[in-house]
Structures are given as structure tokens and as C-alpha cells.
C-alpha atoms as a PDB file:
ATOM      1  CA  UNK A   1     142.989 -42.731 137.383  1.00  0.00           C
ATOM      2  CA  UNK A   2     143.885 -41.467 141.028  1.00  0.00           C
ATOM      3  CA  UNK A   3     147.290 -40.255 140.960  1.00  0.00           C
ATOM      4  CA  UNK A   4     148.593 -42.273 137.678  1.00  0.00           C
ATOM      5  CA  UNK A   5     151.503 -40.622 135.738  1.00  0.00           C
ATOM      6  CA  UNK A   6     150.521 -37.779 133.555  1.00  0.00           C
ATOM      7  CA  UNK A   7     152.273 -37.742 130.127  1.00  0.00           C
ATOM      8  CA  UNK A   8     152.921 -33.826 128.284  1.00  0.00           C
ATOM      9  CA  UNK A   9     154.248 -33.922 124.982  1.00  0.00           C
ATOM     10  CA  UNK A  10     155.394 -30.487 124.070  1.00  0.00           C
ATOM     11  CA  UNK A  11     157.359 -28.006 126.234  1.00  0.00           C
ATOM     12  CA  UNK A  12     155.919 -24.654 124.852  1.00  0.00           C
ATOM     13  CA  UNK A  13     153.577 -22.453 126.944  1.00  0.00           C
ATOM     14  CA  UNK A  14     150.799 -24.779 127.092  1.00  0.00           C
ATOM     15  CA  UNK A  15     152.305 -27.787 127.300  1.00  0.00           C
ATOM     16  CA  UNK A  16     154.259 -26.992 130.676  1.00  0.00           C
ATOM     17  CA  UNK A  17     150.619 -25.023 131.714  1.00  0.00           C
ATOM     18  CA  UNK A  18     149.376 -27.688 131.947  1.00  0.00           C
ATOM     19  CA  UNK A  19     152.087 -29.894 133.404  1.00  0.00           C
ATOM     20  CA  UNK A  20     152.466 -27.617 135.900  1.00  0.00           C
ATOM     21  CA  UNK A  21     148.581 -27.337 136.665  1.00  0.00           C
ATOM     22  CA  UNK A  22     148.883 -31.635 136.204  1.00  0.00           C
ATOM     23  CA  UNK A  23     152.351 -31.416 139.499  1.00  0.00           C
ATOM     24  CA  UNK A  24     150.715 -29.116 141.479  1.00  0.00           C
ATOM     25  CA  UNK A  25     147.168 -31.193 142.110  1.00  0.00           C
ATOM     26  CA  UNK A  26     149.692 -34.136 142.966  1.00  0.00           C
ATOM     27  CA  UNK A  27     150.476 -36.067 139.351  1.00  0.00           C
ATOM     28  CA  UNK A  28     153.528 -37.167 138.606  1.00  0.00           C
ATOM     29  CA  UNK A  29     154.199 -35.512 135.343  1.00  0.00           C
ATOM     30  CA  UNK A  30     156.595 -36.269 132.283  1.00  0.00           C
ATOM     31  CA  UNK A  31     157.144 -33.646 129.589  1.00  0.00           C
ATOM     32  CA  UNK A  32     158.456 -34.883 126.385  1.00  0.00           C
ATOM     33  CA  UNK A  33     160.106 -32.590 123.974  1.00  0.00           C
ATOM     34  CA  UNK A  34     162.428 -33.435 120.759  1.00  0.00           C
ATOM     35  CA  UNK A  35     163.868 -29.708 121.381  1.00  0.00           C
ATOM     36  CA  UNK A  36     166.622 -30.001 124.742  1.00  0.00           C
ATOM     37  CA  UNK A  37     166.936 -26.030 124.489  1.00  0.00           C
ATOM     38  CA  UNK A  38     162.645 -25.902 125.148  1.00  0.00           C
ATOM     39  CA  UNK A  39     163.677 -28.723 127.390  1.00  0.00           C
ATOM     40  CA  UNK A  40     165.905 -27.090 129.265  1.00  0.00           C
ATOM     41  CA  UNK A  41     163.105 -24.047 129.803  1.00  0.00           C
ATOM     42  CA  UNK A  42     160.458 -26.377 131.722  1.00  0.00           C
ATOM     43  CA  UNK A  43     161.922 -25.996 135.097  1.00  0.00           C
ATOM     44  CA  UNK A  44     162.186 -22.200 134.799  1.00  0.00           C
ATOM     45  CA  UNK A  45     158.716 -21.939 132.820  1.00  0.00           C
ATOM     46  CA  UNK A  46     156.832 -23.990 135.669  1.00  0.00           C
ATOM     47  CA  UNK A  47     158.756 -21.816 138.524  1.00  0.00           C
ATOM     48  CA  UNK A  48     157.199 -18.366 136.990  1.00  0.00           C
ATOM     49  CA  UNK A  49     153.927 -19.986 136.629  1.00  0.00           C
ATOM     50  CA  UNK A  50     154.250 -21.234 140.413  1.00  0.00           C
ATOM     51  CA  UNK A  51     155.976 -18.250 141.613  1.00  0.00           C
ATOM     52  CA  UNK A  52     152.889 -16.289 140.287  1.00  0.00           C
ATOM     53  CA  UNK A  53     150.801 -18.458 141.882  1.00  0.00           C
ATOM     54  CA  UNK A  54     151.918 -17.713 145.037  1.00  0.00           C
ATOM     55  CA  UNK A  55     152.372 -13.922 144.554  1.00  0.00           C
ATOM     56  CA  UNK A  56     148.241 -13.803 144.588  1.00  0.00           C
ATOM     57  CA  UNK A  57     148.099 -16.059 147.474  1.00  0.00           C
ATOM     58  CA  UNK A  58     147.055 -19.389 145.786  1.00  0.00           C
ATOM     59  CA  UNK A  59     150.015 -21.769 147.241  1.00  0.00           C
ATOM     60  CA  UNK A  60     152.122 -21.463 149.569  1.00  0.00           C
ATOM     61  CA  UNK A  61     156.338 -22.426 149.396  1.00  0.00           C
ATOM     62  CA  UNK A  62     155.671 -25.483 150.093  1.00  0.00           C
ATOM     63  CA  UNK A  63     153.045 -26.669 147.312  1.00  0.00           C
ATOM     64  CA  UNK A  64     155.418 -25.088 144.775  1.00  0.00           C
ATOM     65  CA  UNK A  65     158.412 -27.283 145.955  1.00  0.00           C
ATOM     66  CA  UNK A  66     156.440 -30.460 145.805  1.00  0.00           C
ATOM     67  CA  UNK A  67     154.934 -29.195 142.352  1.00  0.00           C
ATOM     68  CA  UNK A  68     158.339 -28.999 140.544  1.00  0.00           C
ATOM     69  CA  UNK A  69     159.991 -32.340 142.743  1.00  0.00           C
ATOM     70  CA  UNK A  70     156.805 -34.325 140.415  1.00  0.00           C
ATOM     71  CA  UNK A  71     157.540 -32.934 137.063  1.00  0.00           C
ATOM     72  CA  UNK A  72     160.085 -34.538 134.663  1.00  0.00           C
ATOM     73  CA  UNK A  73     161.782 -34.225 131.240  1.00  0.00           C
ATOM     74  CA  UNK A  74     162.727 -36.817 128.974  1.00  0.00           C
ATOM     75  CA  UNK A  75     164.346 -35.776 125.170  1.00  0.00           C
ATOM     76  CA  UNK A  76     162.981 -39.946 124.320  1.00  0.00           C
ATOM     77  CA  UNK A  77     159.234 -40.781 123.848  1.00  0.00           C
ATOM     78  CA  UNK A  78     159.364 -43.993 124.672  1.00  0.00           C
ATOM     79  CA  UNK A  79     159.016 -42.609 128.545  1.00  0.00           C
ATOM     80  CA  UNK A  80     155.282 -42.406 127.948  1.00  0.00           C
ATOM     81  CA  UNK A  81     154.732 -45.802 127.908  1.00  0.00           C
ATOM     82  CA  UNK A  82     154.334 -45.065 131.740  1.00  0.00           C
ATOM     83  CA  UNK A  83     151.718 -43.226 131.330  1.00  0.00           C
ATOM     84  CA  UNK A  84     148.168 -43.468 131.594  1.00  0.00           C
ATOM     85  CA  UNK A  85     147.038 -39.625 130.312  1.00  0.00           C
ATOM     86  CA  UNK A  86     149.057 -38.245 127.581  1.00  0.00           C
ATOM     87  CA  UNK A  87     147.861 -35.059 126.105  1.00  0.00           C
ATOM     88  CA  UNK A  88     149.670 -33.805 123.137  1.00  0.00           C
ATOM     89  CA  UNK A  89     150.671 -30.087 122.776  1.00  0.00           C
ATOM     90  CA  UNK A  90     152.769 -29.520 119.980  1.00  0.00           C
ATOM     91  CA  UNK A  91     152.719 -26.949 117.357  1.00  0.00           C
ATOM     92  CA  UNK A  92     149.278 -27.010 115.289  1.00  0.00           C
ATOM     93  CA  UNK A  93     150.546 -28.778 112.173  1.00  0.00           C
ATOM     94  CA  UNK A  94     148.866 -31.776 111.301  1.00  0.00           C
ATOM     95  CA  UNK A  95     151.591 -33.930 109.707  1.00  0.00           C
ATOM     96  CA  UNK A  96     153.660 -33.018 112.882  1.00  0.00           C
ATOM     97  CA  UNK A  97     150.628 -34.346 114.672  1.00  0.00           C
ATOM     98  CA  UNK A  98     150.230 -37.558 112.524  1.00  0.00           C
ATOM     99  CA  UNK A  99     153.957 -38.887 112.628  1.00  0.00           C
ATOM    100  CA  UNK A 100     153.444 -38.109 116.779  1.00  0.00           C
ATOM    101  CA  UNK A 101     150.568 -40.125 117.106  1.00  0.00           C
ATOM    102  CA  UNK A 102     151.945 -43.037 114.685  1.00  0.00           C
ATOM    103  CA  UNK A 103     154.937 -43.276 117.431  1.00  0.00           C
ATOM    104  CA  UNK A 104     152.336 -42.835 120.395  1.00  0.00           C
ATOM    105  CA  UNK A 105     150.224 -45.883 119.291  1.00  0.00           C
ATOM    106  CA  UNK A 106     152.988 -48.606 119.132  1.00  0.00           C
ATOM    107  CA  UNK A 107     154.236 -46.462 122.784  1.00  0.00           C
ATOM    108  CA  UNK A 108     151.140 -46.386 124.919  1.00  0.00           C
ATOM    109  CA  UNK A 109     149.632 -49.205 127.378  1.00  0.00           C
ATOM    110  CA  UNK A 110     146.319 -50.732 126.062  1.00  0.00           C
ATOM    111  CA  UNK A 111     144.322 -48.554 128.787  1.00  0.00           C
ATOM    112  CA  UNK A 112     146.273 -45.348 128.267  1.00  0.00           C
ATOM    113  CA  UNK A 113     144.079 -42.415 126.844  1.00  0.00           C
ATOM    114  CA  UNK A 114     145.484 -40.320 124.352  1.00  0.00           C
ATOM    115  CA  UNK A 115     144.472 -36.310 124.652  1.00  0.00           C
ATOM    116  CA  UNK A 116     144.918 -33.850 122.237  1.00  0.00           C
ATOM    117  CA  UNK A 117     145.208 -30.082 123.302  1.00  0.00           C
ATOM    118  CA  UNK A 118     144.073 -28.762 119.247  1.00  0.00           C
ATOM    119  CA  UNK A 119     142.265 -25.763 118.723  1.00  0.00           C
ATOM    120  CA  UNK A 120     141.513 -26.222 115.468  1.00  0.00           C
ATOM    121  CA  UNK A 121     141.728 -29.538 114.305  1.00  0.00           C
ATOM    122  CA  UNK A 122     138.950 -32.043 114.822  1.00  0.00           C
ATOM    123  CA  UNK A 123     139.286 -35.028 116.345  1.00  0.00           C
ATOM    124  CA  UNK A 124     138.539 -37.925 113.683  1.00  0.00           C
ATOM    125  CA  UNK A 125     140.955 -36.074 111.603  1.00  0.00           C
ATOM    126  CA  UNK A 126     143.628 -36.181 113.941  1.00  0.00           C
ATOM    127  CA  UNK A 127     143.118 -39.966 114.914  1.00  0.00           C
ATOM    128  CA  UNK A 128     143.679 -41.184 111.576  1.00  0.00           C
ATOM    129  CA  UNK A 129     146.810 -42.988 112.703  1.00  0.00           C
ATOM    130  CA  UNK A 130     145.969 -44.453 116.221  1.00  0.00           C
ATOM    131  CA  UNK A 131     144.912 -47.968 115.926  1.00  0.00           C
ATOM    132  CA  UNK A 132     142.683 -47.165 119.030  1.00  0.00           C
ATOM    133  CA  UNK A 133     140.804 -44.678 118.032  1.00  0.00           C
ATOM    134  CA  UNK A 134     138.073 -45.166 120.502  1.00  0.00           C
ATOM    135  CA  UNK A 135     140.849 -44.385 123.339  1.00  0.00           C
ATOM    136  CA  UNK A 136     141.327 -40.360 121.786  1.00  0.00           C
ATOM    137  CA  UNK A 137     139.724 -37.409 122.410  1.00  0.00           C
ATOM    138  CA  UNK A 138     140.338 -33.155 122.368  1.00  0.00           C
ATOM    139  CA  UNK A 139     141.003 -32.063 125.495  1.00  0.00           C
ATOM    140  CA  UNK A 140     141.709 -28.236 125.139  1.00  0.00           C
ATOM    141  CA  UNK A 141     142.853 -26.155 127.210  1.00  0.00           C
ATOM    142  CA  UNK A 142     143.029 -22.241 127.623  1.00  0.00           C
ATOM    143  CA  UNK A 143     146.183 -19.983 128.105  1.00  0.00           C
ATOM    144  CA  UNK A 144     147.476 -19.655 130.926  1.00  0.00           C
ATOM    145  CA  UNK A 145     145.804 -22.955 132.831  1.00  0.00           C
ATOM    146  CA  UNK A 146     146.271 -21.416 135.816  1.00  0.00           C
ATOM    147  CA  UNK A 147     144.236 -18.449 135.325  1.00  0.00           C
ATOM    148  CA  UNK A 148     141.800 -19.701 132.545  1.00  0.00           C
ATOM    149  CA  UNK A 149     140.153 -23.364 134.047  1.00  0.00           C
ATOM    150  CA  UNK A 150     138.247 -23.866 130.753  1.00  0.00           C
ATOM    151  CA  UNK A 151     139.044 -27.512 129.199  1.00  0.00           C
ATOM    152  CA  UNK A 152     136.757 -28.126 126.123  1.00  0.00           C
ATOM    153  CA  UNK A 153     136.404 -31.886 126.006  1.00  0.00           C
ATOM    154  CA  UNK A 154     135.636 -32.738 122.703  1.00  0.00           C
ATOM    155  CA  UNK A 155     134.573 -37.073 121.293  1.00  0.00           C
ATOM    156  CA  UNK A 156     135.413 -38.033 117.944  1.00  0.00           C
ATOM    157  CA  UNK A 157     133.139 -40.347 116.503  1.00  0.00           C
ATOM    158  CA  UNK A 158     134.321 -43.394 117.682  1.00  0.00           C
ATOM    159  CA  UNK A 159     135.811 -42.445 120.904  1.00  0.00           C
ATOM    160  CA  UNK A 160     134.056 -44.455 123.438  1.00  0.00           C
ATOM    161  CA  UNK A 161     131.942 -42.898 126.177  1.00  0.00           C
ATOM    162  CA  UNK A 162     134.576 -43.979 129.363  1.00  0.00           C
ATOM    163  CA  UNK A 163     137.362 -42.067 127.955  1.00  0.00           C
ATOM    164  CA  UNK A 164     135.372 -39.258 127.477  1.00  0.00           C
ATOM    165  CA  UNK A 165     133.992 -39.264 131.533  1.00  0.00           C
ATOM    166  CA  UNK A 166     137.387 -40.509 132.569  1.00  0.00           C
ATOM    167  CA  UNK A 167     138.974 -37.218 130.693  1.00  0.00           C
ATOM    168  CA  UNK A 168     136.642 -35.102 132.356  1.00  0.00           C
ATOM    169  CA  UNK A 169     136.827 -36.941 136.235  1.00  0.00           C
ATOM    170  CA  UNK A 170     141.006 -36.124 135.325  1.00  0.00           C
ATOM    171  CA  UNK A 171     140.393 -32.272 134.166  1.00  0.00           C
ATOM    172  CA  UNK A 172     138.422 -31.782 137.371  1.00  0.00           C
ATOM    173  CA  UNK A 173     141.200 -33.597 139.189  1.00  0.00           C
ATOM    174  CA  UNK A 174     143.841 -31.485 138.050  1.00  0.00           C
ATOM    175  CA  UNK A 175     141.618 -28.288 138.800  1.00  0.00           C
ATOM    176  CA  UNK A 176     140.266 -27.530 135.552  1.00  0.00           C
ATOM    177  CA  UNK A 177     137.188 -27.298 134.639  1.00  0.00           C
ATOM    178  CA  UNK A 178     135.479 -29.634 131.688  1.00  0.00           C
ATOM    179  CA  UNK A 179     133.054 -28.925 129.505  1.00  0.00           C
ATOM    180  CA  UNK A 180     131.872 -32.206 127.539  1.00  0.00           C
ATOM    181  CA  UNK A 181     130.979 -30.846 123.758  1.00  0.00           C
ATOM    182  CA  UNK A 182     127.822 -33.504 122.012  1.00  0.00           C
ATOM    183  CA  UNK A 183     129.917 -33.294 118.794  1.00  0.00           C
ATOM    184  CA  UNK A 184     133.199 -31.428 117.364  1.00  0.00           C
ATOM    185  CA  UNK A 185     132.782 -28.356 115.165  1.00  0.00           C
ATOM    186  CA  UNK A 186     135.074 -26.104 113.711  1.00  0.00           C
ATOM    187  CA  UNK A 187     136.631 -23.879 116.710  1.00  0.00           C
ATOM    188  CA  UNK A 188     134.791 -25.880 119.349  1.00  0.00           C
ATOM    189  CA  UNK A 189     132.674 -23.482 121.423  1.00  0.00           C
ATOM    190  CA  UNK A 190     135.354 -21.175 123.002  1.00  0.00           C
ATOM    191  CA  UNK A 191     136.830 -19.993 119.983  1.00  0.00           C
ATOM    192  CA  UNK A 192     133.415 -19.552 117.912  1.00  0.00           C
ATOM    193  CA  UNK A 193     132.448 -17.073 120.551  1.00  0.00           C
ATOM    194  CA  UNK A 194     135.631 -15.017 120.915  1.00  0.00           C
ATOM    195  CA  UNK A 195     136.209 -14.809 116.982  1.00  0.00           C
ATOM    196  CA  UNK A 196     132.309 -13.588 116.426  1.00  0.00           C
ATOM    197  CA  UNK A 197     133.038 -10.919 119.109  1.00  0.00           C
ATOM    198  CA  UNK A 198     136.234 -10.043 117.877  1.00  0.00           C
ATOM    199  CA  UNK A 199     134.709 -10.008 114.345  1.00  0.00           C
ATOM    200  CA  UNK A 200     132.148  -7.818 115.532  1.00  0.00           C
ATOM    201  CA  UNK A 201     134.741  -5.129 117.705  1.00  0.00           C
ATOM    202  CA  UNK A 202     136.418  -5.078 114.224  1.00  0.00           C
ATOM    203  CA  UNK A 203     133.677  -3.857 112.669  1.00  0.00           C
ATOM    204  CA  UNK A 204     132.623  -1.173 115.218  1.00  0.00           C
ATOM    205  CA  UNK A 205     136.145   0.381 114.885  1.00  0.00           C
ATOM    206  CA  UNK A 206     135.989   0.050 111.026  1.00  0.00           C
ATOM    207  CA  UNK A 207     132.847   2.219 111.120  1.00  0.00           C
ATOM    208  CA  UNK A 208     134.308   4.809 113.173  1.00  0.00           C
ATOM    209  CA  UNK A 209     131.472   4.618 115.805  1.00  0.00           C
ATOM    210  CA  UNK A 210     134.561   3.844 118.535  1.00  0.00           C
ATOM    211  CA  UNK A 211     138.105   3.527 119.180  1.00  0.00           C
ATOM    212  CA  UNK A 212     139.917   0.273 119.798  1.00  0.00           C
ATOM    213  CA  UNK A 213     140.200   1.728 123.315  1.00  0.00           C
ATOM    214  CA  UNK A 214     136.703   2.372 123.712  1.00  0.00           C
ATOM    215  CA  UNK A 215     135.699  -0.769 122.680  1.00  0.00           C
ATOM    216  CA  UNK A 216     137.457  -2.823 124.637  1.00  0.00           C
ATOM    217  CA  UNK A 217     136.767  -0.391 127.915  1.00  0.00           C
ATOM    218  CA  UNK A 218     132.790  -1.406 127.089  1.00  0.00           C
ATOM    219  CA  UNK A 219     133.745  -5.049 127.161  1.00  0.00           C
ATOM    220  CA  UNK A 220     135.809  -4.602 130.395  1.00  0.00           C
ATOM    221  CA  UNK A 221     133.271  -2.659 131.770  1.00  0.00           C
ATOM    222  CA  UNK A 222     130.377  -4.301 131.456  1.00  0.00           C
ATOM    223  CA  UNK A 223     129.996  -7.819 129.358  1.00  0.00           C
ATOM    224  CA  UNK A 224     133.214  -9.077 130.510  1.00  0.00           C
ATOM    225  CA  UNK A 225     131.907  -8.702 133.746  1.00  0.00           C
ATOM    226  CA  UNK A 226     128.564 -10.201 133.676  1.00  0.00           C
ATOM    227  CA  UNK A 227     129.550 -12.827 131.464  1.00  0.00           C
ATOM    228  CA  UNK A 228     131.921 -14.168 134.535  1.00  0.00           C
ATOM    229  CA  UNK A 229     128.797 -14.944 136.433  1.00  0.00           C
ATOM    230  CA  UNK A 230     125.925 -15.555 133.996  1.00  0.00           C
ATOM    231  CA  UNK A 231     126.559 -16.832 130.294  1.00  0.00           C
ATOM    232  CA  UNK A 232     124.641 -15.159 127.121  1.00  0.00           C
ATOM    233  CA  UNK A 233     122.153 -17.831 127.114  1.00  0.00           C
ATOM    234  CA  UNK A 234     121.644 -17.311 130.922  1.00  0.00           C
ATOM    235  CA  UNK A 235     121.436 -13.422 130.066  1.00  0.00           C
ATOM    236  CA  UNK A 236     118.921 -13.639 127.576  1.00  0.00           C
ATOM    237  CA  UNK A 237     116.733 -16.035 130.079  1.00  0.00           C
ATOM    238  CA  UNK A 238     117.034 -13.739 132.949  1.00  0.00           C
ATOM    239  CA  UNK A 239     115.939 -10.303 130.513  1.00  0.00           C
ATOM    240  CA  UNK A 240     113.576 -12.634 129.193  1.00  0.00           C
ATOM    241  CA  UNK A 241     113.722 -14.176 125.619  1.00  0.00           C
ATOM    242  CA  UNK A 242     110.694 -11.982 124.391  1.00  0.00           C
ATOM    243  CA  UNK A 243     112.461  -9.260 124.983  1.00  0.00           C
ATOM    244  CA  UNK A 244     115.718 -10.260 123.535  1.00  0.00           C
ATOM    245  CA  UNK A 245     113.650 -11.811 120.450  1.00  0.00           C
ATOM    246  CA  UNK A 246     112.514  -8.163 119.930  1.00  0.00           C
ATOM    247  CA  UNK A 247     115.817  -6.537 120.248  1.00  0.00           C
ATOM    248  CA  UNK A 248     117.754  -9.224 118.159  1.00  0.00           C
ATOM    249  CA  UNK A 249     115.193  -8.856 115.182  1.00  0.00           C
ATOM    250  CA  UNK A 250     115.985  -5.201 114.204  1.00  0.00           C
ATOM    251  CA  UNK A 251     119.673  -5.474 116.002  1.00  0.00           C
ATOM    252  CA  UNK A 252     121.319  -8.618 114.251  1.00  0.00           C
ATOM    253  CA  UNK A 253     120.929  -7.756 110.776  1.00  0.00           C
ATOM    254  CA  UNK A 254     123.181  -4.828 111.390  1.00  0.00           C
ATOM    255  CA  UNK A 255     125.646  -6.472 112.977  1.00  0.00           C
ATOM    256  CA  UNK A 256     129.060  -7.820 110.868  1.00  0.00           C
ATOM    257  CA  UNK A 257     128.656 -11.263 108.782  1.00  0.00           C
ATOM    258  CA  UNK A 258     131.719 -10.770 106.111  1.00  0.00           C
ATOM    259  CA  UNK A 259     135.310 -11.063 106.429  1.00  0.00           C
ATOM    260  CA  UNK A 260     135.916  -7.726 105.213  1.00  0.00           C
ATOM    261  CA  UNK A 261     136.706  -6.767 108.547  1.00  0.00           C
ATOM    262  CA  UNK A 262     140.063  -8.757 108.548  1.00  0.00           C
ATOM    263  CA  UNK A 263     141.246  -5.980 106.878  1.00  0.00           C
ATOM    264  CA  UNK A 264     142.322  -4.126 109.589  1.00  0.00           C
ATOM    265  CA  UNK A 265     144.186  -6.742 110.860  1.00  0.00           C
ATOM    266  CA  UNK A 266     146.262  -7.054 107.692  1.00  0.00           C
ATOM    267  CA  UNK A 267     147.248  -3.461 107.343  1.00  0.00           C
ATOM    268  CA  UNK A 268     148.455  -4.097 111.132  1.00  0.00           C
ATOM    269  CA  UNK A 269     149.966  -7.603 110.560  1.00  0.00           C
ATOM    270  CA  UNK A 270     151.873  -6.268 106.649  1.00  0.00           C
ATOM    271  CA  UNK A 271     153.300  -3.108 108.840  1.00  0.00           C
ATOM    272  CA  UNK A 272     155.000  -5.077 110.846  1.00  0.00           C
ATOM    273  CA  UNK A 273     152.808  -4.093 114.098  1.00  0.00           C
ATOM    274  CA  UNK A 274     151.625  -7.880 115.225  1.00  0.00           C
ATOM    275  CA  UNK A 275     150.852  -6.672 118.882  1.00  0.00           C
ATOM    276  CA  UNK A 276     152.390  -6.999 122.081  1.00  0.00           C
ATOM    277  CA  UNK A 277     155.812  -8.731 120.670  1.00  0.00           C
ATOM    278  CA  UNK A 278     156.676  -6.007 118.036  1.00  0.00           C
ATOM    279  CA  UNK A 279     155.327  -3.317 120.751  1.00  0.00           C
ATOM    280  CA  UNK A 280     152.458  -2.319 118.399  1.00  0.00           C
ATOM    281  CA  UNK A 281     149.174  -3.173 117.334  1.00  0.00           C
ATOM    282  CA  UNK A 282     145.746  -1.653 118.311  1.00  0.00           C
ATOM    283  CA  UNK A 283     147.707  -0.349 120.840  1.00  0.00           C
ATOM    284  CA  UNK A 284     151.424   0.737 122.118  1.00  0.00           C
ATOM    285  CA  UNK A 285     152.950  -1.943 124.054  1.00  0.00           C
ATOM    286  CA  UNK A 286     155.012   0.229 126.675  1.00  0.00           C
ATOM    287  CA  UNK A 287     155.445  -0.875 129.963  1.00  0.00           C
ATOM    288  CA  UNK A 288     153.159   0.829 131.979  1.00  0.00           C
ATOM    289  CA  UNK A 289     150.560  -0.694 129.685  1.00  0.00           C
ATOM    290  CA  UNK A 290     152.128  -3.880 129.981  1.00  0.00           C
ATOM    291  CA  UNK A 291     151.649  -3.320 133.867  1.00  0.00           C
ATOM    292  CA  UNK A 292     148.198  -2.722 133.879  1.00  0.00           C
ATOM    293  CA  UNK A 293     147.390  -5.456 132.062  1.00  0.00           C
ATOM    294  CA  UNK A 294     149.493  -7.586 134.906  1.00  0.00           C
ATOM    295  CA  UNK A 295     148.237  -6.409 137.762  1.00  0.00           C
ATOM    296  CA  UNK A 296     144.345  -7.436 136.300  1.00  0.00           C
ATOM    297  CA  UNK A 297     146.251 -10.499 135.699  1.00  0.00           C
ATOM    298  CA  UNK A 298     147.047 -10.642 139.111  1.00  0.00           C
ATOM    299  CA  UNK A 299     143.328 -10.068 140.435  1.00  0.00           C
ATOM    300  CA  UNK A 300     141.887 -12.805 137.994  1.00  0.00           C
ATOM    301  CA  UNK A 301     144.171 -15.419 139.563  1.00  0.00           C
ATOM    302  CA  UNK A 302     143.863 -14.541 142.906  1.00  0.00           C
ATOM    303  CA  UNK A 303     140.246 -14.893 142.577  1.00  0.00           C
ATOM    304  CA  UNK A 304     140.612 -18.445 141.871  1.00  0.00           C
END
């Protein structure tokens, strides 16, 4: 697939993400969008991402003129018949999803491969109106691509082994970097390990053993750090599983397995404090807080 027209349908964050991660590694790159306001808002979207980019020293003028001359809108579909990777990233609905992907199949080239960017949905369940089945898979990405390289590259049942290498070969060709799952499950792997974390902060706070602030200052300051070199699994093998055997057998029965702890985030979420965009949540959202979470921001990317 070197250097065939990359196909984007869906103009939110994501979607131009990963168009603009798709431009800048030299793709030509349509982005489809039934909304012409969210249209409109590519151009500008992909510019901040670039501009960023070059802020931390990642690209230079140059690459970020070139990126933006190789990425296109089009308000009709019918443009990705030109294209031989389309990865959908509309909202997560999946009758939205469905009537897409009955318009996609009678749109795309015999060869064309068929992406979605779901975090949720598994992919037999999405197929169920492609006629080539064996030509889809889950390709999902994290937010922002540029900054998070993860792609989770997830087979249905049916989707046939060269789609799921060529989807890889692309996500490494565009930057990224694949991980091929054996089998969907329910969140994929990404999202089972940051919900059984977050379910377990939750639960600390509810107990009043530590703050929101001081639990998120332990992550920071220790497991988000080691985890950006060695995974848990590596962990364990380097303390050595005896050791962690011993530890986990008196330490995992105490640690959260209900959904009681949701309940803080409903008193947040019925007052009206959803986070950053109200300006409240576990935190206040002012702007030197805001800035300190940017200028991390800024290190993580210019670490590359």
C-alpha cells in the first residue's frame, strides 16, 4: 500500500488526528464529513495539531506545508472510491455506523480495506452490512495521534489474515504503532486497563485513604513512569512472579470489584461538574492548571 490514498470519514478530533498523522508521513488524505461547518474546521484543526508539532521540535515549516497541501475535504462519499484505506471515525452510534458502512460497500474498490476507529463496538457486530466482511477490521486509535502512537488492531472473525498485516505494515507507515489483538473483547486491551485503574483510584478516594490529587501525583510519580518503559507483565517478571504471587494473594482481594464506585462520578456528572469543559470536576479547571497540564503535554510529544 506504499503511498495509496488514505480515506477519513469523520472530521471530529480523531478523525482529522489521524488524517493529519496519515499527510504528514506522505498519504494523500481525503476526509469525508456530511457536516460542511466540521468541514470547514479540518484545515484549522490539522494546523494546531502541526503547529504543535513543531513547537516541540518534531517538524520543521516545511513538513507542515506539505502535510496540509495532501489533505482534502469532500461533503460527497462517493470520493472514497479512490481509496485504498478508509477508516471510519464517526460518532459511536451503531445505526450511524451501519447506514455508513451499507454506503461504503457499494463505494469501495474490491481491494480497498475498510477500518474502523470503535472503542467499544466489536468488530463482527459492526460488519453486519459489508458484503466483504473478510476486508474489515478495528483499527483504534488513541487521542491525540500525535502524542499517543497506540493503534489496537483488532480481526473479526472472518476478516482474513492480509488485511489484518496490511493494517498493521500501514499503522507503522503512518507512524503509529500496532498492536495485533488474537481476538476482540469488550474495551480491547487499552481501555480494560485504564477503566480497572480508574475503577480502582475511585475507590481509594471513596475510602478516604487519599485525595484525588494525591492519587493521581502517585500515578505521575511513579507507575506512570515505569509503565512508559516496562509494561505490568514485564514488571511482575523483572520483581519476579513469586514475589508478586505473594503480594497479589493478600493484596487483590482488597482491591475494588463493584460498580459502587461510579458513584462519585454521578454526584460530579448530576452537579453539573463534567470536568475540564464545565471548569469542574475532581479538580478546578483554571488556567494555570490548564497550563501545567500543557506544558507535560509538550514534553510527551517532544519525546517522540
Amino acid at each position: 500500500m506504499d503511498k495509496a490514498t488514505i480515506g477519513v470519514v469523520g472530521s471530529g478530533l480523531m478523525g482529522v488526528g489521524i488524517a493529519t498523522q496519515s499527510a504528514l508521513h506522505g498519504y494523500r488524505t481525503i476526509v469525508h464529513d456530511v457536516d460542511p461547518a466540521r468541514l470547514a474546521s479540518v484545515a484549522p484543526k490539522a494546523e494546531a495539531v502541526l503547529d504543535e508539532l513543531i513547537d516541540c521540535g518534531r517538524i520543521d515549516l516545511a513538513a507542515k506545508t506539505a502535510a496540509l497541501a495532501r489533505i482534502e475535504t469532500h461533503a460527497q462519499l462517493d470520493v472514497m472510491a479512490s481509496a485504498k484505506f478508509v477508516i471510519e471515525a464517526i460518532p459511536e452510534v451503531l445505526a450511524l455506523k451501519h447506514r455508513l458502512y451499507a454506503a461504503l460497500t457499494e463505494l469501495l474498490a474490491d481491494d480497498a480495506i475498510l477500518a474502523s476507529n470503535t472503542s467499544g463496538f466489536p468488530p463482527d457486530q459492526l460488519a453486519v452490512p459489508l458484503r466483504a466482511k473478510e476486508r474489515f477490521v478495528i483499527a483504534h486509535f488513541w487521542n491525540p495521534p500525535h502524542m499517543i502512537p497506540l493503534v489496537e488492531v483488532v480481526p473479526g472473525t472472518v476478516t482474513a489474515p492480509e488485511v489484518t498485516q496490511q493494517t498493521a505494515t500501514l499503522m507503522s507507515a503512518i507512524g503509529m504503532e500496532p498492536v495485533v489483538l488474537e481476538k476482540a473483547i469488550p474495551g480491547f486491551v487499552g481501555n480494560r486497563l485504564q477503566f480497572a485503574v480508574l475503577r480502582e483510584a475511585l475507590n481509594i478516594v471513596r475510602s478516604g485513604a487519599a485525595t484525588p490529587d494525591e492519587v493521581d501525583r502517585v500515578m505521575k510519580a511513579s507507575l506512570g513512569r515505569r509503565w512508559s518503559i516496562v509494561g505490568p507483565l514485564e514488571g511482575a517478571d523483572m520483581g519476579g512472579l513469586d514475589t508478586f504471587l505473594d503480594i497479589s494473594s493478600h493484596l487483590m482481594p482488597e482491591l475494588a470489584k463493584d460498580e459502587d464506585v461510579l458513584d462519585l462520578l454521578r454526584e460530579r456528572v448530576n452537579a453539573g461538574q463534567v470536568g475540564v469543559r464545565s471548569g469542574a470536576g475532581f479538580y478546578e479547571w483554571d488556567d494555570a492548571h490548564l497550563a501545567q497540564v500543557r506544558e507535560g503535554r509538550k514534553r510527551l510529544i517532544s519525546r517522540g
